[in-house]
C-alpha atoms as a PDB file:
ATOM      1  CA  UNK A   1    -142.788  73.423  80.996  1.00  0.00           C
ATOM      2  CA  UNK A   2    -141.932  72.099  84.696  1.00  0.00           C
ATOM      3  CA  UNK A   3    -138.493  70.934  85.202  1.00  0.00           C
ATOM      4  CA  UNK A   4    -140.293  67.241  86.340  1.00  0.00           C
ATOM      5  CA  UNK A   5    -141.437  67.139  83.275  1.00  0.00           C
ATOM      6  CA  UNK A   6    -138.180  68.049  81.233  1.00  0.00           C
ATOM      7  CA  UNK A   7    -136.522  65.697  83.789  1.00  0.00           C
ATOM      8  CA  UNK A   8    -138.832  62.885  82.413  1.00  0.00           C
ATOM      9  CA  UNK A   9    -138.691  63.868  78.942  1.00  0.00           C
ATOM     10  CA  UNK A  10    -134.772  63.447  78.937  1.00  0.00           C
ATOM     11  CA  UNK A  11    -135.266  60.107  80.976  1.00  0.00           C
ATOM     12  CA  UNK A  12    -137.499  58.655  78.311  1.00  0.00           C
ATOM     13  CA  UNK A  13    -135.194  60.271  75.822  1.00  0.00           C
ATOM     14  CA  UNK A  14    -132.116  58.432  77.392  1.00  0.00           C
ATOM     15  CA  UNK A  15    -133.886  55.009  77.957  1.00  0.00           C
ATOM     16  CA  UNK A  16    -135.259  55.043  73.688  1.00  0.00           C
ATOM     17  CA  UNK A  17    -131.831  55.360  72.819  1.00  0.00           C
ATOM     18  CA  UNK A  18    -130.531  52.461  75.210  1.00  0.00           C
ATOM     19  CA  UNK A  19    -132.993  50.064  73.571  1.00  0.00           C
ATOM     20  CA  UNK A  20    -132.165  51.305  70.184  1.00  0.00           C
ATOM     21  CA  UNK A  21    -128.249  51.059  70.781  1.00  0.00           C
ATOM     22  CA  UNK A  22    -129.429  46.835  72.348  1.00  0.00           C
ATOM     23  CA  UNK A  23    -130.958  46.452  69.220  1.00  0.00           C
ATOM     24  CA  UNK A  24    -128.924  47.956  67.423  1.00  0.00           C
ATOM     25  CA  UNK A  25    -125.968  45.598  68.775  1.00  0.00           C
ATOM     26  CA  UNK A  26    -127.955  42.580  68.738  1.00  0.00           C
ATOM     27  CA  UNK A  27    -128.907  43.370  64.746  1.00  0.00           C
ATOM     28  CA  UNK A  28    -125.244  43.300  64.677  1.00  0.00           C
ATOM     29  CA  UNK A  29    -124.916  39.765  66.145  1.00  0.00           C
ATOM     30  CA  UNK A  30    -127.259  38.510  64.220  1.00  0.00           C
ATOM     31  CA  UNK A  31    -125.866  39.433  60.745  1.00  0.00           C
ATOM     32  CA  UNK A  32    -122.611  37.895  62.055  1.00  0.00           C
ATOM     33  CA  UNK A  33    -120.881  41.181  63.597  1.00  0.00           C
ATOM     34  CA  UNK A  34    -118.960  39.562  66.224  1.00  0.00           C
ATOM     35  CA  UNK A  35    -116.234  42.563  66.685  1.00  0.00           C
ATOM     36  CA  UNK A  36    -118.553  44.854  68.445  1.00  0.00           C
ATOM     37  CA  UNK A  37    -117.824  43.998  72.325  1.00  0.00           C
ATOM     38  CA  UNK A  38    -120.639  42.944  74.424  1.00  0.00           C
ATOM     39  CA  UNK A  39    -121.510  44.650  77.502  1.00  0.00           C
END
């Protein structure tokens, strides 16, 4: 494997578990979790 393509791989990698961590949060919200700090 090229390091571009490890570089990418952990970019994709990083960016899935941003939108999983907002949804996560926002699952949160919506069942009335209002402790967890919004960023």
């Amino acid at each position: 494997m090229t390091k571009l393509y490890l570089d990418w791989l952990d970019n994709q990698h990083k960016q899935l578990w941003e939108k999983l961590d907002i949804f996560s949060h926002y699952k949160g919200v919506l069942a009335g979790d209002t402790a967890k700090p919004c960023n």
